[in-house]
N, C-alpha and C. Protein backbone atom coordinates (compact mmCIF):
# COMPACT_ATOMS: atom_id res chain seq x y z
N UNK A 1 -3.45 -20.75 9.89
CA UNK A 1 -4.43 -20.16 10.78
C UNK A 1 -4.78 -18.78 10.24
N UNK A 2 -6.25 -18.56 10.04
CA UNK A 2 -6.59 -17.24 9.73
C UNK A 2 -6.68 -16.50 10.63
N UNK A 3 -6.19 -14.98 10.21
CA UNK A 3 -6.33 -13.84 11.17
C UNK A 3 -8.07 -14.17 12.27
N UNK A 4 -8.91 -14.11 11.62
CA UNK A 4 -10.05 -14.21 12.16
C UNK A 4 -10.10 -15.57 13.51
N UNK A 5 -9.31 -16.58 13.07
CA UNK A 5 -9.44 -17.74 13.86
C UNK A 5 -8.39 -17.57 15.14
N UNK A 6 -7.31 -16.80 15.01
CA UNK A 6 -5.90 -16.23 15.69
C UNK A 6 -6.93 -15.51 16.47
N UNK A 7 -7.96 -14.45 16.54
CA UNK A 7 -8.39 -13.75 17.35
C UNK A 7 -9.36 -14.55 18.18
N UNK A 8 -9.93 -15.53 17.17
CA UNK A 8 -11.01 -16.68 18.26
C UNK A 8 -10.33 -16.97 19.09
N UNK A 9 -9.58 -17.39 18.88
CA UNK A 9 -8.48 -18.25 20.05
C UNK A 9 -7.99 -17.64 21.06
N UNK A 10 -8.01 -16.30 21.35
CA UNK A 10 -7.66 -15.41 22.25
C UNK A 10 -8.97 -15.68 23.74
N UNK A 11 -9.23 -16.34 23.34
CA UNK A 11 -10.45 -16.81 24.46
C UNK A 11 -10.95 -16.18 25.40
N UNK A 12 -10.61 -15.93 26.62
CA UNK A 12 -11.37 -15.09 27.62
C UNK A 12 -10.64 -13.44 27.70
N UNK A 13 -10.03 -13.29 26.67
CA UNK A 13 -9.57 -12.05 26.19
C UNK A 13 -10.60 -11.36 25.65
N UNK A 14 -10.92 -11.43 24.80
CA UNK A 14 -11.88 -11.02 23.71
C UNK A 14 -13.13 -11.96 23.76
N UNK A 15 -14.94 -11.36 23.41
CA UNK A 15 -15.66 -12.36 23.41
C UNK A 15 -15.53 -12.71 21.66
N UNK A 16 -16.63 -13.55 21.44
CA UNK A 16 -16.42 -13.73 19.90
C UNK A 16 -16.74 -12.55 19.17
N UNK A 17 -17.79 -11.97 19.52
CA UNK A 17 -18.15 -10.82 18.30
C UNK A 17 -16.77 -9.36 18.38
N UNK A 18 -16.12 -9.71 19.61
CA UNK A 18 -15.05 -8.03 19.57
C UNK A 18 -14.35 -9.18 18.70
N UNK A 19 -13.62 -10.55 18.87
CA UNK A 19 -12.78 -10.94 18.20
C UNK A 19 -12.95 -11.05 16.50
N UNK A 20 -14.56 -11.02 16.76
CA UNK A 20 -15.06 -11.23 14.94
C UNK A 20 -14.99 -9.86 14.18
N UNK A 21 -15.10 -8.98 15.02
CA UNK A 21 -14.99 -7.50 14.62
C UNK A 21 -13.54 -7.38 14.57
N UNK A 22 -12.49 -7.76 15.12
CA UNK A 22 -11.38 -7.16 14.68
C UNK A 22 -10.89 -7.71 13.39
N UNK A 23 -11.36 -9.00 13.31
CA UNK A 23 -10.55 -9.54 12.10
C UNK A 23 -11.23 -9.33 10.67
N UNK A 24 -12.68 -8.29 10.76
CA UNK A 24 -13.26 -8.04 9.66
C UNK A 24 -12.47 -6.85 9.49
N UNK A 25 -11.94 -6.36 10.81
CA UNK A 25 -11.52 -4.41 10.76
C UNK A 25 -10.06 -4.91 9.81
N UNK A 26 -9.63 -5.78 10.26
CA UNK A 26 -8.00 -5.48 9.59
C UNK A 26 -7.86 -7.04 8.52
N UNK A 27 -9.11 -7.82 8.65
CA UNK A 27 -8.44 -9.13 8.08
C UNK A 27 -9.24 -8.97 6.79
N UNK A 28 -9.52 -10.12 5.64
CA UNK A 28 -9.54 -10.08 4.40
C UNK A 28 -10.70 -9.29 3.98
N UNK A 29 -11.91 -9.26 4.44
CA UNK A 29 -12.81 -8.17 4.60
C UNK A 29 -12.38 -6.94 4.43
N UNK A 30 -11.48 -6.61 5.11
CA UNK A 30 -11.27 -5.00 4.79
C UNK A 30 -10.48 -4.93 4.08
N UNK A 31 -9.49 -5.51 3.97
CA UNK A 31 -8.74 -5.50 2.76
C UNK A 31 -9.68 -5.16 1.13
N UNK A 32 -10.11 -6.70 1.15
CA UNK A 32 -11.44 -6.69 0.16
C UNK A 32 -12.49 -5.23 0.03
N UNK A 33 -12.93 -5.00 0.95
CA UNK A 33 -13.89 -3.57 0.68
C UNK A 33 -12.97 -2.27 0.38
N UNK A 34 -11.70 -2.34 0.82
CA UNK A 34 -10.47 -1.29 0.61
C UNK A 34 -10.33 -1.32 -1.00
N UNK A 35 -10.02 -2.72 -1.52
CA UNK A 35 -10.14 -2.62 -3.38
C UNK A 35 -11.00 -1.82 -4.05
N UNK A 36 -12.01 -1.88 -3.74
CA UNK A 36 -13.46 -1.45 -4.32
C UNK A 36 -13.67 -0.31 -3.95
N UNK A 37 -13.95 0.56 -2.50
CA UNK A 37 -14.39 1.59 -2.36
C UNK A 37 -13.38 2.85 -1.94
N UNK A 38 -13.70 3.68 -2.48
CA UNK A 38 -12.85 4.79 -2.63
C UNK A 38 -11.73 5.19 -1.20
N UNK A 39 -10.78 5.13 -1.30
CA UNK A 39 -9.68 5.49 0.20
C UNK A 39 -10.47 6.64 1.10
N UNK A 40 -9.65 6.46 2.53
CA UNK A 40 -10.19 7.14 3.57
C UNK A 40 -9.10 8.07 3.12
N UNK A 41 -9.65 9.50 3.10
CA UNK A 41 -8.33 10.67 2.86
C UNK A 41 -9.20 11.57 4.08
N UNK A 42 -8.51 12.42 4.20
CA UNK A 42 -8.84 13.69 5.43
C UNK A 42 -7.77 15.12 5.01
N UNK A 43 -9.16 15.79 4.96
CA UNK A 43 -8.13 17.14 4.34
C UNK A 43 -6.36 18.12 5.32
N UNK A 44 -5.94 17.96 4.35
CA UNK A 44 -4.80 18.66 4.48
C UNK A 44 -5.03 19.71 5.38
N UNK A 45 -4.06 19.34 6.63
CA UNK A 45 -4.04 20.42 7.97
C UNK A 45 -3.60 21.23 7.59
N UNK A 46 -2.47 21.67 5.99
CA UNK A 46 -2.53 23.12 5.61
C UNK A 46 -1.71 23.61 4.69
N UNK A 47 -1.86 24.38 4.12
CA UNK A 47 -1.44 24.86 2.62
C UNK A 47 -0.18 25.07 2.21
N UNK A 48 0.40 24.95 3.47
CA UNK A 48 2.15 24.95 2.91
C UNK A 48 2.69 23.43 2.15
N UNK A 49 3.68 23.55 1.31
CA UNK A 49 4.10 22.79 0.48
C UNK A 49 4.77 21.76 1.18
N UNK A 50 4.45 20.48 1.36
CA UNK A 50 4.90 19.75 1.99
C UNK A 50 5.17 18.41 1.47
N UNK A 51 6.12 17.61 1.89
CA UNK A 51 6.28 16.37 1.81
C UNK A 51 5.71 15.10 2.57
N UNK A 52 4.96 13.90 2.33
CA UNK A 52 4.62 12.99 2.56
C UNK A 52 5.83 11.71 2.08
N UNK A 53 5.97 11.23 3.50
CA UNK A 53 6.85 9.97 2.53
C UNK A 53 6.55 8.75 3.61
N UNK A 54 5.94 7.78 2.80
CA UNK A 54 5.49 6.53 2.95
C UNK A 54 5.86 5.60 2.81
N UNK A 55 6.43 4.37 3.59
CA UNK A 55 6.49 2.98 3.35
C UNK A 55 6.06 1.50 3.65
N UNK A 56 5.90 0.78 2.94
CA UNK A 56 5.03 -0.24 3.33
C UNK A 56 5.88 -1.20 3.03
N UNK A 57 6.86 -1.93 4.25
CA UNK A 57 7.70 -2.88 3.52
C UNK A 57 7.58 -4.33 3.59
N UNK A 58 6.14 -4.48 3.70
CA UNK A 58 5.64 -5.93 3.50
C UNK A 58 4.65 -6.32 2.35
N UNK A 59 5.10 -5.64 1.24
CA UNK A 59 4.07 -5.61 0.20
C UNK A 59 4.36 -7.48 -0.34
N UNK A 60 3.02 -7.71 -0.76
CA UNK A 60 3.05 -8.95 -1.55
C UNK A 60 2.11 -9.09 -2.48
N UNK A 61 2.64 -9.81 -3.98
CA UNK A 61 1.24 -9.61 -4.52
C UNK A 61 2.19 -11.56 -5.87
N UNK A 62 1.40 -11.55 -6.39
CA UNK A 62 1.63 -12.99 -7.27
C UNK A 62 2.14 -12.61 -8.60
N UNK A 63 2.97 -13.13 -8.83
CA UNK A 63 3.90 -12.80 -10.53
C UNK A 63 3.13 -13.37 -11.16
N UNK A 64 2.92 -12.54 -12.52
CA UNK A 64 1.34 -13.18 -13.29
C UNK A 64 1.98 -14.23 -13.84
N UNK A 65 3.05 -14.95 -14.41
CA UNK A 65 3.85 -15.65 -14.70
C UNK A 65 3.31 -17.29 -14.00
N UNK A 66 4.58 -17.12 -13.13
CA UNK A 66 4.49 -18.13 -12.11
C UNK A 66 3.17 -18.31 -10.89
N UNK A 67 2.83 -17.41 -10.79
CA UNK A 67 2.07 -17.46 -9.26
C UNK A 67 2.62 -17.60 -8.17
N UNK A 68 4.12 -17.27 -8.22
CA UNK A 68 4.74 -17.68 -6.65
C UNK A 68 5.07 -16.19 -6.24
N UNK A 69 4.87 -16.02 -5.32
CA UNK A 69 4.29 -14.57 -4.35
C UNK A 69 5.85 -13.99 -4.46
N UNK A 70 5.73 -12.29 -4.61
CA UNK A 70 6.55 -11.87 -4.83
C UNK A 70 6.61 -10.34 -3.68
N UNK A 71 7.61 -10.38 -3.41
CA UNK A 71 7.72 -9.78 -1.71
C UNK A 71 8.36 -7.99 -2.46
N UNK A 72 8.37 -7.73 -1.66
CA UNK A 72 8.91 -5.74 -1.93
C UNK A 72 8.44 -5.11 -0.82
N UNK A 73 8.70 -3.93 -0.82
CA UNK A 73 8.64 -2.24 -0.10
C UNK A 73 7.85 -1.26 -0.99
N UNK A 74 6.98 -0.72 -0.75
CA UNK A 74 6.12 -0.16 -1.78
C UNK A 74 6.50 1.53 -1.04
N UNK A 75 7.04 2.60 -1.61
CA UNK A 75 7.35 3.65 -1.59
C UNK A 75 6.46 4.68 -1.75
N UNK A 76 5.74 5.59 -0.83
CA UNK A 76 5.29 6.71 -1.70
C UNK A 76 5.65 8.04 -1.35
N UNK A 77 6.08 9.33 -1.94
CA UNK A 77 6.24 10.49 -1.35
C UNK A 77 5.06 10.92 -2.27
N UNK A 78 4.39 11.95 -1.55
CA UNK A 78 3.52 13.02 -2.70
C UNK A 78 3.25 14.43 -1.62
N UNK A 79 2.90 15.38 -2.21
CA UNK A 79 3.40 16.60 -1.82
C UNK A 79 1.58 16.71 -1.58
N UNK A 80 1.02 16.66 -0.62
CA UNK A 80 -0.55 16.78 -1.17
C UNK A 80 -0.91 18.37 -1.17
N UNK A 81 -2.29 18.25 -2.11
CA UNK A 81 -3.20 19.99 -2.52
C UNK A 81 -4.33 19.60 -1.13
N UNK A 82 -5.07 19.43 -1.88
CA UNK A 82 -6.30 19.30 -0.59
C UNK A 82 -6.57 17.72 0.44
N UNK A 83 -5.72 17.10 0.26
CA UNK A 83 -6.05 15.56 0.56
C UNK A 83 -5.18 14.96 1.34
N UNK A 84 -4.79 14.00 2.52
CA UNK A 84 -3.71 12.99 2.57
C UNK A 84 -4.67 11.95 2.93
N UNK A 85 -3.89 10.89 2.48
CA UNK A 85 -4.54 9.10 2.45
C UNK A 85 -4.68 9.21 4.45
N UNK A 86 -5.99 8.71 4.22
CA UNK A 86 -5.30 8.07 6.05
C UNK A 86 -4.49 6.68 6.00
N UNK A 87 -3.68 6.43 6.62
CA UNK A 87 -2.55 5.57 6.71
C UNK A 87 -3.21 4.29 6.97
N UNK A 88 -4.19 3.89 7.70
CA UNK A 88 -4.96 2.25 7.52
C UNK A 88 -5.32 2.25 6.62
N UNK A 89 -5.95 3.02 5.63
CA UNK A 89 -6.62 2.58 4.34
C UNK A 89 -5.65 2.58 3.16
N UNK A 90 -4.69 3.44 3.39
CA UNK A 90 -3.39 3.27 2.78
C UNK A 90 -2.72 1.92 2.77
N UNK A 91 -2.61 0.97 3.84
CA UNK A 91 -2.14 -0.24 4.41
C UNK A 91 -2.79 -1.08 3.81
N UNK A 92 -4.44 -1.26 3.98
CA UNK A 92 -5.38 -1.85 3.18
C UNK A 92 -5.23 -2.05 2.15
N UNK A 93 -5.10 -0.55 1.31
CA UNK A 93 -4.79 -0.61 -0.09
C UNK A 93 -4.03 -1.42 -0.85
N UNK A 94 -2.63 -1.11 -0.14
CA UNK A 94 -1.30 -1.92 -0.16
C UNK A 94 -1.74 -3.28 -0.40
N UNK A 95 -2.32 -3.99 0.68
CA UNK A 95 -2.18 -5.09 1.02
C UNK A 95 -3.26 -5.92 0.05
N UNK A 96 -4.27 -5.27 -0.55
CA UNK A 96 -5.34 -5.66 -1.15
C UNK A 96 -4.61 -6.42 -2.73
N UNK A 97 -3.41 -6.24 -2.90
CA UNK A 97 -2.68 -7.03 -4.46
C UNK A 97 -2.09 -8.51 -3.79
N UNK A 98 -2.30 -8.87 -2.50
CA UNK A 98 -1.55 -10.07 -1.87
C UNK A 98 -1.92 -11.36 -2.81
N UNK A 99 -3.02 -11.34 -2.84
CA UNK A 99 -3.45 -12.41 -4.29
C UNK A 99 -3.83 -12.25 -5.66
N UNK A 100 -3.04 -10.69 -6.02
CA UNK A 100 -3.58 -10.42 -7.28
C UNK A 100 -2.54 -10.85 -8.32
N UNK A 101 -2.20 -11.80 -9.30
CA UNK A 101 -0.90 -12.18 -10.13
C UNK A 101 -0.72 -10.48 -10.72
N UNK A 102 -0.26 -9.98 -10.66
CA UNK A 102 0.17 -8.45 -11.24
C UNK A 102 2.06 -8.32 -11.45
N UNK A 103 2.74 -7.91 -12.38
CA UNK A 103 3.36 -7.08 -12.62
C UNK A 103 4.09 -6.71 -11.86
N UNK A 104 5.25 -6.36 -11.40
CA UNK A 104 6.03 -5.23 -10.31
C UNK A 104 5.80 -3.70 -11.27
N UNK A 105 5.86 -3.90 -12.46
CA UNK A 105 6.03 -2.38 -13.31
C UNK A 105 3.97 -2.07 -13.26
N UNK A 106 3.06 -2.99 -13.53
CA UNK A 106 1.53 -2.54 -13.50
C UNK A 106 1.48 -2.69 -11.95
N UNK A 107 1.95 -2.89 -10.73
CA UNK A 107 1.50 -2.59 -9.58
C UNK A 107 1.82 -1.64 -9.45
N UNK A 108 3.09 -1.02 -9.95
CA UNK A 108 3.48 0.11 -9.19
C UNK A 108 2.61 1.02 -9.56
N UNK A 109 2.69 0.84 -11.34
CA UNK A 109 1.80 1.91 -11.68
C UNK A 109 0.44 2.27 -11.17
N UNK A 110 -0.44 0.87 -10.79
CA UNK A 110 -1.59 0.68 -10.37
C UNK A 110 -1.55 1.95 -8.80
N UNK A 111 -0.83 1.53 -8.45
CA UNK A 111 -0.71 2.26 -6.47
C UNK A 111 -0.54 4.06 -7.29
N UNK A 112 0.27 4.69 -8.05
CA UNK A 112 -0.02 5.48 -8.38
C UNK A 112 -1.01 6.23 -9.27
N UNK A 113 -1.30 5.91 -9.90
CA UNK A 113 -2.92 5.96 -10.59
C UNK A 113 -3.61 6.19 -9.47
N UNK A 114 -4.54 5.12 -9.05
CA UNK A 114 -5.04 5.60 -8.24
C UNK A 114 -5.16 6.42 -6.79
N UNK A 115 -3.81 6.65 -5.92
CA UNK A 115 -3.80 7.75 -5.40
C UNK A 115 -3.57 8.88 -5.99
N UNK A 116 -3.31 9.31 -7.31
CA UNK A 116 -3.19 10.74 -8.46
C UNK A 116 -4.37 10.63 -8.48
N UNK A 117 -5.63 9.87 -8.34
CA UNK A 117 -6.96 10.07 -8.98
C UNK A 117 -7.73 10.58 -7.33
N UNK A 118 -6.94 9.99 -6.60
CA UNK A 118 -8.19 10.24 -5.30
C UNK A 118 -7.76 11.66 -4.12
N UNK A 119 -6.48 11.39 -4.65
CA UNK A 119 -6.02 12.48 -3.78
C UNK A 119 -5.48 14.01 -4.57
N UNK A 120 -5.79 14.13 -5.73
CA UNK A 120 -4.89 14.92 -6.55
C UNK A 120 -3.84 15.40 -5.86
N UNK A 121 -2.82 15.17 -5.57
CA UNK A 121 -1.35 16.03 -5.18
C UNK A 121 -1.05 16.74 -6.39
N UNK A 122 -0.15 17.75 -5.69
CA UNK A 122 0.89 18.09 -6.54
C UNK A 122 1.73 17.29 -7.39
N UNK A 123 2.16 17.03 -6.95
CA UNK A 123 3.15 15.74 -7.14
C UNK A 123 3.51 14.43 -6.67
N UNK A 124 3.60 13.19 -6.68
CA UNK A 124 3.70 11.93 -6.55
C UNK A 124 4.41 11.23 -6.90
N UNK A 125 5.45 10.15 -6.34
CA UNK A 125 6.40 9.38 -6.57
C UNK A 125 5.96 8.13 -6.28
N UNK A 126 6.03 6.59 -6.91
CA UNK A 126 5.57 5.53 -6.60
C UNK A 126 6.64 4.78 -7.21
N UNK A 127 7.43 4.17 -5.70
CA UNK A 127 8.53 3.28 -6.12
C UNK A 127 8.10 2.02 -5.18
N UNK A 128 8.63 0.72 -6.50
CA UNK A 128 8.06 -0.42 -5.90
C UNK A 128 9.33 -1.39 -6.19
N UNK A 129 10.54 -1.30 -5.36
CA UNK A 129 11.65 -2.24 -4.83
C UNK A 129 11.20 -3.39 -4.07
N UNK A 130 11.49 -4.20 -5.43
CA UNK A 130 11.12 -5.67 -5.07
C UNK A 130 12.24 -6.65 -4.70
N UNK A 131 11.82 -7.83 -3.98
CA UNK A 131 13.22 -8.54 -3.76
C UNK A 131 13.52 -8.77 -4.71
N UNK A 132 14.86 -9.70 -4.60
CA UNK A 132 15.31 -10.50 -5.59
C UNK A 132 14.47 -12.16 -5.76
N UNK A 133 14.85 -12.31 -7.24
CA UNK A 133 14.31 -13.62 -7.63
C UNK A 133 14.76 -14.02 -8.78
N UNK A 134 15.56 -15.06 -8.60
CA UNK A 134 16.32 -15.07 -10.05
C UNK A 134 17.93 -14.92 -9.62
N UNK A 135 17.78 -14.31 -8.80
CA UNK A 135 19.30 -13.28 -8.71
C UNK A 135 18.78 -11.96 -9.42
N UNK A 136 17.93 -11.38 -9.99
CA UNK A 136 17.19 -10.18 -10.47
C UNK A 136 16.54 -9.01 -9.65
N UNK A 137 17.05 -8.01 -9.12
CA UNK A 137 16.65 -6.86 -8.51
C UNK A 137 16.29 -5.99 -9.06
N UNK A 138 14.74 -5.54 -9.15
CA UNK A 138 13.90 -4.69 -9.63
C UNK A 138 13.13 -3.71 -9.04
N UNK A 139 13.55 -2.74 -9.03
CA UNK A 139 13.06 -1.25 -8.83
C UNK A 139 12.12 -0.21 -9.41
N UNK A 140 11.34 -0.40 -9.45
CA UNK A 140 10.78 0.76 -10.55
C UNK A 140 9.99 2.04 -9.83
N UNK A 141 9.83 3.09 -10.19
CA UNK A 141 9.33 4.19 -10.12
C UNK A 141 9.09 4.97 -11.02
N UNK A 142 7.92 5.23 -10.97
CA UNK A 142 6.55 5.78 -11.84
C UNK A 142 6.74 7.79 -10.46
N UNK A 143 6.18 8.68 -11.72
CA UNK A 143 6.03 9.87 -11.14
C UNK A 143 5.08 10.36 -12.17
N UNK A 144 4.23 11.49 -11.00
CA UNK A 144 3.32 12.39 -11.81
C UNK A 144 3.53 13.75 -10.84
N UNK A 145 2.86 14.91 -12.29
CA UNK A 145 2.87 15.82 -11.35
C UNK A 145 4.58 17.20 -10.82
N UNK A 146 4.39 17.37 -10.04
CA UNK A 146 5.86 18.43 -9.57
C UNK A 146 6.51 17.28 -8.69
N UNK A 147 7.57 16.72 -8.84
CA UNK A 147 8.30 15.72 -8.03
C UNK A 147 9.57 16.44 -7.18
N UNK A 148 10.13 17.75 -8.17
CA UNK A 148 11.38 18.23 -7.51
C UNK A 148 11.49 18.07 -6.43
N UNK A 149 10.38 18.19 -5.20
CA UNK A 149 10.86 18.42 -3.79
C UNK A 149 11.25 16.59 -2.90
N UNK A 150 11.25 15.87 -3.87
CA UNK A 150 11.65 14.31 -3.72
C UNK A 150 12.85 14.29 -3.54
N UNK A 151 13.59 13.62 -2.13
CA UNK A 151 15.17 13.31 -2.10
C UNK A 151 15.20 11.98 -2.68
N UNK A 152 16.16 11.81 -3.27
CA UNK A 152 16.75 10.13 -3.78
C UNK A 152 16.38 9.14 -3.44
N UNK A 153 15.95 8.06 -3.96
CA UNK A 153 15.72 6.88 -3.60
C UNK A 153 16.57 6.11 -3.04
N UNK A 154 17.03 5.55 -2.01
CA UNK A 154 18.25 4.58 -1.65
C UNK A 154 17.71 3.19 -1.30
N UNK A 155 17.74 2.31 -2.89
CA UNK A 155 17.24 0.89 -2.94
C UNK A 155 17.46 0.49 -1.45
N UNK A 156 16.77 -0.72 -1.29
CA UNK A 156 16.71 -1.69 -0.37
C UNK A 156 18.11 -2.53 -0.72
N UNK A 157 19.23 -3.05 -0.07
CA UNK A 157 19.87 -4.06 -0.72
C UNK A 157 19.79 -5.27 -0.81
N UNK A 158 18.64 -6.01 -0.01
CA UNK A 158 18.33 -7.23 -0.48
C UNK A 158 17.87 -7.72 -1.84
């Protein structure tokens, strides 16, 4: 059942067009226009040095390999200059690799790249703790930028 059809079904809840509007707001539509057009950011409430720390622990995206979907926690801290992600388009973002065959080491990198490009921070951390598969637990983290003010990573143990 698609998100879009889950909201049809809500019947005398919602008419069709609020139900058709929500599932363009959060279902593959936005996802889809989230790939392509530049993130929702909103300037930094203020100039002191600060920490951002982010997690998204339903990341999924396809092992270019196999094609069988590969599950993780996608990590971000970054210290922002003039910028922070707004957090739905952040989610979007995330979620926009669910059918992309990619890498755990080129996703991660991918999620950092492009928030270093849209948001310039100071500094940025992008860790992408993936399950296991195989019996194989893979972690990686990519950094740009001033990271010092980053506390430790403490893997997932699944």
């Amino acid at each position: 059942m698609t998100l879009k059809s889950l909201f049809l079904s809500l019947g005398s809840m919602l008419t069709s067009s609020e139900a058709a509007s929500l599932a363009n707001q959060y279902g593959d539509l936005a996802i889809a226009q989230t790939r392509e057009a530049p993130l929702e950011k909103w300037p930094s409430p203020s100039q002191n040095r600060y920490t951002i720390h982010l997690e998204h622990p339903e990341f999924t995206a396809l092992c270019p390999r196999s094609g069988y979907p590969d599950f993780g926690t996608i990590v971000v801290d970054y210290c922002p200059s003039e910028w922070v992600v707004e957090l739905k388009a952040f989610k979007l973002f995330i979620n926009a690799f669910r059918n992309e065959r990619i890498s755990h080491e080129a996703v991660t990198n991918a999620i950092l790249d492009r928030l270093w490009e849209e948001l310039a921070p100071q500094g940025i951390r992008v860790i992408g703790d993936f399950t296991r598969r195989g019996g194989v637990k893979t972690v990686i983290t990519v950094k740009k930028g001033d990271v010092s003010d980053f506390d430790a990573y403490q893997p997932n143990p699944l």
